[in-house]
Protein backbone atom coordinates (compact mmCIF):
# COMPACT_ATOMS: atom_id res chain seq x y z
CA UNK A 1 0.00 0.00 0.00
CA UNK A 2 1.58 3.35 -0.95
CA UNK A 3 2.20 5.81 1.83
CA UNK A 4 -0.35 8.58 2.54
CA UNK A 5 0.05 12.04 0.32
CA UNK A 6 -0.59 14.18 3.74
CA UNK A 7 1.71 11.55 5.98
CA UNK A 8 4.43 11.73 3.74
CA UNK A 9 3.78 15.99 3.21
CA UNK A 10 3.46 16.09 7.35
CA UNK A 11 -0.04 17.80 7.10
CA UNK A 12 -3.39 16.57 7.88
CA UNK A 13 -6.36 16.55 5.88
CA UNK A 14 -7.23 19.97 6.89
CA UNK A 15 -4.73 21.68 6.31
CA UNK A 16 -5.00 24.73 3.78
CA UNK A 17 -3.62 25.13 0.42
CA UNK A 18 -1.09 27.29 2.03
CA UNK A 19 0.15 24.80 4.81
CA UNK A 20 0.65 22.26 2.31
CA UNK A 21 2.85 24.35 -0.16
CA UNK A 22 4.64 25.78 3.44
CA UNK A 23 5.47 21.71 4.10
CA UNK A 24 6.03 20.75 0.48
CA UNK A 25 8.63 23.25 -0.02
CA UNK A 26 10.43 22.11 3.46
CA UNK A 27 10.79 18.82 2.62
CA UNK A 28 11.85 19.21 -1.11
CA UNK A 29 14.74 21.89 0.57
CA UNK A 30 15.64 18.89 2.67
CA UNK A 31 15.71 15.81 0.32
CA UNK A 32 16.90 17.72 -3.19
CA UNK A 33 19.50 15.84 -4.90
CA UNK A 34 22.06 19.54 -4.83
CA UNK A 35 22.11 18.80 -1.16
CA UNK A 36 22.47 15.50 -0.94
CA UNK A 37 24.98 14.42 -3.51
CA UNK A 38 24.83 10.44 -4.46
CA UNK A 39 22.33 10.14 -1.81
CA UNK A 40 19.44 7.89 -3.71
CA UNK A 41 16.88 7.91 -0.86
CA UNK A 42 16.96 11.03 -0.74
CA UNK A 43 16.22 11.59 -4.40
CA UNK A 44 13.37 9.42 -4.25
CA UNK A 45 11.98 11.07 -1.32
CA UNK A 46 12.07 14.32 -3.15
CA UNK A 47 10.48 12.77 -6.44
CA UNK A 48 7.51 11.46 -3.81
CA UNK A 49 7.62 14.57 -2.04
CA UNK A 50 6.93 16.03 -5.29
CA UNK A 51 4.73 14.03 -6.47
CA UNK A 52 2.41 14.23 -3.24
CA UNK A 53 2.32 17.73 -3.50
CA UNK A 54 1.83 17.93 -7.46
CA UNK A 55 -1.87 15.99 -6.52
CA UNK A 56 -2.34 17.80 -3.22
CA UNK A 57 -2.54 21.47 -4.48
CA UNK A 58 -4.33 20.68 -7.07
CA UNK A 59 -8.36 21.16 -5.72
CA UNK A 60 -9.49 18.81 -8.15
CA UNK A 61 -6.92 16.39 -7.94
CA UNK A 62 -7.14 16.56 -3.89
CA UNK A 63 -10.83 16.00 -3.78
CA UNK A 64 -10.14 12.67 -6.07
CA UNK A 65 -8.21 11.78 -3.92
CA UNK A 66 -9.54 12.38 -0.69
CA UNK A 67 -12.58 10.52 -2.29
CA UNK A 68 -10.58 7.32 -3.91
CA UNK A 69 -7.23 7.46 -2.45
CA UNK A 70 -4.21 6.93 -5.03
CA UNK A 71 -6.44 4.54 -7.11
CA UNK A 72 -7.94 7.73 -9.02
CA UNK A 73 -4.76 7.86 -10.78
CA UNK A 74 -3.58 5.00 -11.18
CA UNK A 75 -2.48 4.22 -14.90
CA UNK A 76 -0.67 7.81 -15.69
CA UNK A 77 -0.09 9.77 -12.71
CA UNK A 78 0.35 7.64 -10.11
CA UNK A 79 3.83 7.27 -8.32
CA UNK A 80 4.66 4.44 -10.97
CA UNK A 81 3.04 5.97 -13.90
CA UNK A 82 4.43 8.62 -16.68
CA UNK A 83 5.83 11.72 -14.52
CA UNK A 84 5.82 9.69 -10.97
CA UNK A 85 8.83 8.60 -9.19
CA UNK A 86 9.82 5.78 -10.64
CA UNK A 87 9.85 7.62 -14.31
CA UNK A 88 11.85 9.82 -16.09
CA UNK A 89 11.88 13.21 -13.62
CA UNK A 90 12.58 16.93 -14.90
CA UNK A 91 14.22 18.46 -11.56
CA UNK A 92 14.02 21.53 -13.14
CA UNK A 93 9.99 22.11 -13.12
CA UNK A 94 9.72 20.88 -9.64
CA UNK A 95 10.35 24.58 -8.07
CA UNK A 96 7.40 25.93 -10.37
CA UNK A 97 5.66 27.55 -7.64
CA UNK A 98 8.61 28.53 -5.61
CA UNK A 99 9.87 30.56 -8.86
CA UNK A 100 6.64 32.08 -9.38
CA UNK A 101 6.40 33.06 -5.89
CA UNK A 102 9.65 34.88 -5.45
CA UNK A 103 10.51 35.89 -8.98
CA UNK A 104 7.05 36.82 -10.30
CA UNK A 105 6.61 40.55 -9.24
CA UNK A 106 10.69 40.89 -10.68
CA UNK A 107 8.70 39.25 -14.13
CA UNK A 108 5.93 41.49 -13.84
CA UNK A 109 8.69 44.58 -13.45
CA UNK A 110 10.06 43.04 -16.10
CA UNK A 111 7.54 43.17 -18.88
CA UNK A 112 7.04 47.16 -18.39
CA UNK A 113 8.44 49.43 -20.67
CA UNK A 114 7.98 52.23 -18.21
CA UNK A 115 10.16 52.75 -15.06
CA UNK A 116 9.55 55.21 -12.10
CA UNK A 117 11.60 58.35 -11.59
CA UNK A 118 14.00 58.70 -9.67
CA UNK A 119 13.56 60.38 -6.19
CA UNK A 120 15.70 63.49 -5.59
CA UNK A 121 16.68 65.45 -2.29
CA UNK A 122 17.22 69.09 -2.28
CA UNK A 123 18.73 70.84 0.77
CA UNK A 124 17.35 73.98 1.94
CA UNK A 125 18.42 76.66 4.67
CA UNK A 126 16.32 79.20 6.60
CA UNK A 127 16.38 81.50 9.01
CA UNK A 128 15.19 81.15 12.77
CA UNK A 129 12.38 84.07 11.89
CA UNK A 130 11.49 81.86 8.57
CA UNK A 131 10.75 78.90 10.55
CA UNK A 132 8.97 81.39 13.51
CA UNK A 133 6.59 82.85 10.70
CA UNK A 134 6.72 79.76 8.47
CA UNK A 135 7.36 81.06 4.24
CA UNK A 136 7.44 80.15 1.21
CA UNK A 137 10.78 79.23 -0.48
CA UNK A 138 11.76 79.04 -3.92
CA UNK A 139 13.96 76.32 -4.85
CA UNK A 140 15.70 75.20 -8.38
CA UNK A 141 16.06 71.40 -8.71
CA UNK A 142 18.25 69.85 -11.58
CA UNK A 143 16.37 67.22 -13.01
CA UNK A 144 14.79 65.28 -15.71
CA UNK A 145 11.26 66.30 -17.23
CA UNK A 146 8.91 64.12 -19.76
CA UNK A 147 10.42 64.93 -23.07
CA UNK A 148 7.81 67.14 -24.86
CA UNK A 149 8.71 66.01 -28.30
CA UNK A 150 7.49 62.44 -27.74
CA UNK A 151 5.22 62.90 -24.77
CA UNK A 152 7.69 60.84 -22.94
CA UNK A 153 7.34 57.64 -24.93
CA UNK A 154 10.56 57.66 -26.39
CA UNK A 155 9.94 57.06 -30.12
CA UNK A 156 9.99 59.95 -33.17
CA UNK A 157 7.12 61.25 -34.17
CA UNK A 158 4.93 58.84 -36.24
CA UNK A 159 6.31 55.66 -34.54
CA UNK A 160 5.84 53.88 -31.78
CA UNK A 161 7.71 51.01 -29.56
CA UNK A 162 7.15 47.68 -30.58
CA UNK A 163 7.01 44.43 -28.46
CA UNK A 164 10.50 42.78 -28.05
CA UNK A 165 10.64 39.62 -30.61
CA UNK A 166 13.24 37.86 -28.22
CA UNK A 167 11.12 37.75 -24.44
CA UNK A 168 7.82 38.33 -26.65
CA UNK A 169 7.25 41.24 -23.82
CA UNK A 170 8.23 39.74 -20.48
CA UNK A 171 11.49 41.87 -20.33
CA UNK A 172 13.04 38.11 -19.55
CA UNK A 173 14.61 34.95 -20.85
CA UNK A 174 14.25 31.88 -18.76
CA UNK A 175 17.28 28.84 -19.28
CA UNK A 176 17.87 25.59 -17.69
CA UNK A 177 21.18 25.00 -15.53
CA UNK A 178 21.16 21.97 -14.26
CA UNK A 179 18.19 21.18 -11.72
CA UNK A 180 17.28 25.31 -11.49
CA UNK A 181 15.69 27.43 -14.23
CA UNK A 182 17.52 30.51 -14.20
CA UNK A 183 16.04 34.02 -15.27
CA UNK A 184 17.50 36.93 -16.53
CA UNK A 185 16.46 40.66 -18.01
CA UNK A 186 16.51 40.06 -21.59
CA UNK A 187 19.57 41.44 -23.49
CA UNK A 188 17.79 42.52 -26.44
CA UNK A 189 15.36 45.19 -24.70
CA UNK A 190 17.17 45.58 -21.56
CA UNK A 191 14.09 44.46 -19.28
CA UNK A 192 12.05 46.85 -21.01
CA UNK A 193 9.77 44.43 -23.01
CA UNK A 194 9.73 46.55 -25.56
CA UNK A 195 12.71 47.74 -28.13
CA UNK A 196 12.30 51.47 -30.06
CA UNK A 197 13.15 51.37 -34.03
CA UNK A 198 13.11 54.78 -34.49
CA UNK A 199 13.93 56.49 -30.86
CA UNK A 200 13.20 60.01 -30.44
CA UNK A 201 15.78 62.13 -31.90
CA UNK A 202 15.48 65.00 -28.43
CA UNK A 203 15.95 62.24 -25.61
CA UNK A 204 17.68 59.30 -27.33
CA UNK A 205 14.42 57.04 -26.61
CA UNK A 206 14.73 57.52 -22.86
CA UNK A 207 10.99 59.90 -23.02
CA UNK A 208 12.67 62.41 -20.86
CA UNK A 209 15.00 65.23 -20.46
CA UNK A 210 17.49 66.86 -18.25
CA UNK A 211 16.25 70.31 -17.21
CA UNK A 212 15.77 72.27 -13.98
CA UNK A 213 12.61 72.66 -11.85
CA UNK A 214 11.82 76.05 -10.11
CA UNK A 215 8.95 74.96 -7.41
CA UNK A 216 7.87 76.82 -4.19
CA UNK A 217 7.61 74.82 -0.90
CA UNK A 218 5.14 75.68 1.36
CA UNK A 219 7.12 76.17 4.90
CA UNK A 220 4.92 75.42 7.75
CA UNK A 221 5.45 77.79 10.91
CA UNK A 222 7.35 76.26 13.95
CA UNK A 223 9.75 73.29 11.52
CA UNK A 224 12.49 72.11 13.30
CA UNK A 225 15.97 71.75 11.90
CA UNK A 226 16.27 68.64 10.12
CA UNK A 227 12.39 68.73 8.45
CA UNK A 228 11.75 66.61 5.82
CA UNK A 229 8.76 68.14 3.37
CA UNK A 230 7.84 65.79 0.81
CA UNK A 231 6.75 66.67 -2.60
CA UNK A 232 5.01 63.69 -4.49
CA UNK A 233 5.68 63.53 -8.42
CA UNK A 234 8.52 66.38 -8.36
CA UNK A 235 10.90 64.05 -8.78
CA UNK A 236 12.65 62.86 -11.76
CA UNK A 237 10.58 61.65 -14.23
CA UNK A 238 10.31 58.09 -15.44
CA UNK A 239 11.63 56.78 -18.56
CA UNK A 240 9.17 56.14 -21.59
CA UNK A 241 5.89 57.62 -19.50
CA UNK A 242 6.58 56.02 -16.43
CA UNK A 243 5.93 57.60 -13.26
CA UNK A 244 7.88 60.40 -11.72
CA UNK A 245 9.45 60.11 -8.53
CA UNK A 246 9.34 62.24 -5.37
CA UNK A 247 10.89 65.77 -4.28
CA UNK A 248 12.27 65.58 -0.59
CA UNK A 249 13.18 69.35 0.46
CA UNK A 250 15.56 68.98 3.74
CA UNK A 251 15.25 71.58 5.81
CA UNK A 252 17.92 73.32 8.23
CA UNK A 253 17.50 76.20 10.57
CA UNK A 254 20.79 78.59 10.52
CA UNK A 255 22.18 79.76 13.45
CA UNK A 256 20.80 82.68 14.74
CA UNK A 257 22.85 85.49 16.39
CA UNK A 258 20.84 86.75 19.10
CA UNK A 259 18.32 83.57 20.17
CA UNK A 260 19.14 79.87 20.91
CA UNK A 261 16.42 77.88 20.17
CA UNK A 262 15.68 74.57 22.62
CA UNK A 263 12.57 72.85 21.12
CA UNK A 264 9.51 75.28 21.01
CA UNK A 265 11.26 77.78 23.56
CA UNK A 266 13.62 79.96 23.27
CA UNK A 267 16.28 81.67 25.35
CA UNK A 268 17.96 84.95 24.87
CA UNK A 269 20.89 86.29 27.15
CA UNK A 270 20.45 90.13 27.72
CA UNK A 271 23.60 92.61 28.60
CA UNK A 272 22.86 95.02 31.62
CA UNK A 273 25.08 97.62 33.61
CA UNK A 274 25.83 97.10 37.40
CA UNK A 275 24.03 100.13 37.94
CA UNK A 276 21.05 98.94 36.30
CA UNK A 277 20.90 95.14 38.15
CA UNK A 278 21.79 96.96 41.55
CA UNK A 279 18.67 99.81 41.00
CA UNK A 280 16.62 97.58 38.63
CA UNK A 281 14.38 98.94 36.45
CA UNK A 282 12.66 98.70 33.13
CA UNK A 283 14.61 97.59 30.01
CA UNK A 284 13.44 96.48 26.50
CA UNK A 285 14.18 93.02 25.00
CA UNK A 286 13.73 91.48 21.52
CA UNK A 287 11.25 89.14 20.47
CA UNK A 288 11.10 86.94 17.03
CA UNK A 289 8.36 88.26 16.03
CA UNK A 290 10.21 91.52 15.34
CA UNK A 291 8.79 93.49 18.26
CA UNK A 292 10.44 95.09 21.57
CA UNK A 293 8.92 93.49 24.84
CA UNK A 294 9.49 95.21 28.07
CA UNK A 295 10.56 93.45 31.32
CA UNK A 296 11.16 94.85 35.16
CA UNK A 297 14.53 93.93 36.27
CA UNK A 298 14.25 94.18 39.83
CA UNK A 299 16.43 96.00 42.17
CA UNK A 300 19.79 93.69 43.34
CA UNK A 301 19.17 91.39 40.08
CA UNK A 302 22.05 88.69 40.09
CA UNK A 303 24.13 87.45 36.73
CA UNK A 304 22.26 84.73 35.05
CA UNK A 305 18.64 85.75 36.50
CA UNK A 306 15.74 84.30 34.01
CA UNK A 307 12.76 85.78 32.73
CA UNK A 308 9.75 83.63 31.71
CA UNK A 309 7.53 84.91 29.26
CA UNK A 310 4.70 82.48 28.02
CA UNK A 311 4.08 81.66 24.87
CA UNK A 312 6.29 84.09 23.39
CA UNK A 313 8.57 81.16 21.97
CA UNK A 314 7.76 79.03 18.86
CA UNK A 315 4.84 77.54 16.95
CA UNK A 316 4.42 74.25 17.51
CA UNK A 317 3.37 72.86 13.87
CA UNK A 318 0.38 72.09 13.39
CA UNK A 319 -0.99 73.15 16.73
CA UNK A 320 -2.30 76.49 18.15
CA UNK A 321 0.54 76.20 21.53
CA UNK A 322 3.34 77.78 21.43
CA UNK A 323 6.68 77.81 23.22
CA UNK A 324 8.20 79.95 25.69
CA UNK A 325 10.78 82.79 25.66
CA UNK A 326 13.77 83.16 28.46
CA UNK A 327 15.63 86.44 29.21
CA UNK A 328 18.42 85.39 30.80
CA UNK A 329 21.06 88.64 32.74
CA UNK A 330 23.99 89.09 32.18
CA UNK A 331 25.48 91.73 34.72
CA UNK A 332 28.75 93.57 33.04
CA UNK A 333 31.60 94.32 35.41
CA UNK A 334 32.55 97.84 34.35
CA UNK A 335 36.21 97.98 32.53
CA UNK A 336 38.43 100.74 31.28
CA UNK A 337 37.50 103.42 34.44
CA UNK A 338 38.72 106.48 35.02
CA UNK A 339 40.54 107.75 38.05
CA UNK A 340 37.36 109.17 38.86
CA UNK A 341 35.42 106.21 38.77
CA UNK A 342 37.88 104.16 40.34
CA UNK A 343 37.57 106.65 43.78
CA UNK A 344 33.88 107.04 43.32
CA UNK A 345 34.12 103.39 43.74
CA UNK A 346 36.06 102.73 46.71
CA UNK A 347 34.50 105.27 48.69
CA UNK A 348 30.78 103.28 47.85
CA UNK A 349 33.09 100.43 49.08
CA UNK A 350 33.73 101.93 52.29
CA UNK A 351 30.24 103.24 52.52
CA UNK A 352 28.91 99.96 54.12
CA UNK A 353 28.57 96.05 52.99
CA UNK A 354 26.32 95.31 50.04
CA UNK A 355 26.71 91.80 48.91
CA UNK A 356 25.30 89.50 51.56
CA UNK A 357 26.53 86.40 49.82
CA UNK A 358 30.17 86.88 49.88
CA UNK A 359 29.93 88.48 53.07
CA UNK A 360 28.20 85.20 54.23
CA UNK A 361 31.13 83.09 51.59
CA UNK A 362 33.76 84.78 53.62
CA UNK A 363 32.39 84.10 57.11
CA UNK A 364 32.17 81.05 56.52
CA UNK A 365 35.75 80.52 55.36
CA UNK A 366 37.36 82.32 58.24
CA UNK A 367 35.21 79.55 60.56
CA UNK A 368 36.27 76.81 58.27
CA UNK A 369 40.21 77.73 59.19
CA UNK A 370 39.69 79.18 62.68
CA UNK A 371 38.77 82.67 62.20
């Protein structure tokens, strides 16, 4: 009694078309003769491997015999008939459906005249008040357009391409090596499927053109350094009508001389006399919005003292927030003093103590060493 189809494919007899090809192609991995060198069971365990699977994914087949069992093909197809095991066995077909399944989208490719554009990348710097007030931005992109002459199909005038006589259209030539059918893009058409007698005399048969692109980008408010906008069919376009590809405009934010931006806020360090962080007082500051805010420095301010003000930072993109802006002191030691201002100083000196904190500093030294 021959050996069960689904026993010898490791399935059961419910398992899906898709479980049986997942098993089938397992086992003939395992048992093919390239692996296994002068090994003759495990040739004719692929050629029954094979063979099992050959009536299994077949829905016809399988329902014969899940109805009659091998007997339904017995006398042709059976595992001693024409084609079975013990016959003469073409190694070469046996991967049919593997082939299909990893080559066919390549053959499908392959059989297009037409290929997509190549996508291009165009780098683009702004200012920090740009990206505050978002803009729009001209750019000029080298690149190829559909060739005008021939409406991008790549033959003169009057003409038109023709089906390649060699792959008959697939764009590729199948040959046997050995146990493995080997394909290849055709050398006739170049994987085109299609060859050009007369090719347009403007872009050689190629259906485009080299030529530059002036576009305008639409620059949100609040981008970040680093911003990719994306601008679909601005690409290159594709040879013999195909497709173009896409635009991508990178975006960089240049250093700006007066703010440091930190995400959506922003920080500004402000310059102010001695006098004016020891008597405090009102002092302007700018803003990116190209406007003079004004902020009360209070009396005794300190180096490095921060102002908050709320939501006077960036726009965050695509939302109504925005960030915040930091004035940050900076208190100036006078330098280059007259004689004058030099006395004028030591006699405020002697006038009394003013800086509790080095007073307390210094106190706390002399206790540190024993007064």
């Amino acid at each position: 009694m021959s050996q069960d189809y689904y026993e010898l494919l490791g399935v059961n007899r419910s398992a899906s078309a898709d479980d049986i090809k997942k098993a089938f192609r397992k086992l003939a991995m395992q048992h093919h003769p390239d692996r296994n060198p002068g090994n003759k069971d495990a040739e004719k365990k692929f050629k029954e491997v094979n063979h099992a699977y050959d009536i299994l994914k077949d829905a016809e087949k399988r329902a014969a015999y899940d109805r009659y069992g091998a007997a339904a093909f017995e006398g042709g197809a059976g595992p001693g008939g024409p084609g079975g095991p013990g016959q003469g066995f073409d190694f070469g077909s046996v991967f049919g459906d593997i082939f299909d399944e990893m080559f066919g989208a390549q053959r499908g490719r392959g059989g297009r005249a037409d290929t997509r554009g190549q996508d291009l990348r165009f780098n683009l710097e702004i200012t920090l008040e740009q990206a505050y007030s978002g803009t729009e931005a001209t750019v000029q992109v080298p690149s190829s357009v559909s060739c005008e002459v021939c409406h991008g199909s790549g033959a003169e005038g009057g003409s038109k391409p023709q089906q390649c006589a060699t792959c008959h259209g697939r764009g590729r030539l199948r040959a046997q090596q050995g146990f493995f059918t080997v394909e290849r893009a055709c050398h006739t058409c170049h994987g085109a499927g299609q060859v050009i007698d007369k090719p347009c005399r403007t872009c050689a048969g190629q259906g485009r053109v080299r030529r530059d692109k002036t576009l305008k980008v639409n620059i949100p408010s609040g981008v970040e350094d680093g911003t990719r906008i994306r601008l679909t069919g601005e690409g290159e376009a594709g040879t013999r009508g195909g497709p173009a590809g896409d635009l991508y405009v990178f975006l960089s934010v240049r250093r700006h001389s007066l703010f440091e931006r930190e995400g959506a806020d922003v920080h500004c360090r402000v310059p102010i006399s001695m006098v004016q962080a020891t008597l405090g007082g009102g002092i302007e500051v700018p803003t990116l919005d190209g406007k003079m805010a004004r902020i009360v420095v209070p009396a005794g301010a300190q180096h490095g003292h921060q102002f908050r003000m709320r939501s006077k930072g960036m726009p965050i993109v695509r939302s109504a927030q925005r960030g915040d802006m930091y004035i940050e002191l900076m208190v100036e030691t006078p330098t280059n003093l007259t004689s004058k201002q030099k006395d004028l100083l030591k006699e405020f000196e002697k006038a009394g103590k003013t800086s509790p904190e080095s007073e307390g500093f210094f106190s706390k030294v002399k206790e540190m060493f024993g007064g």
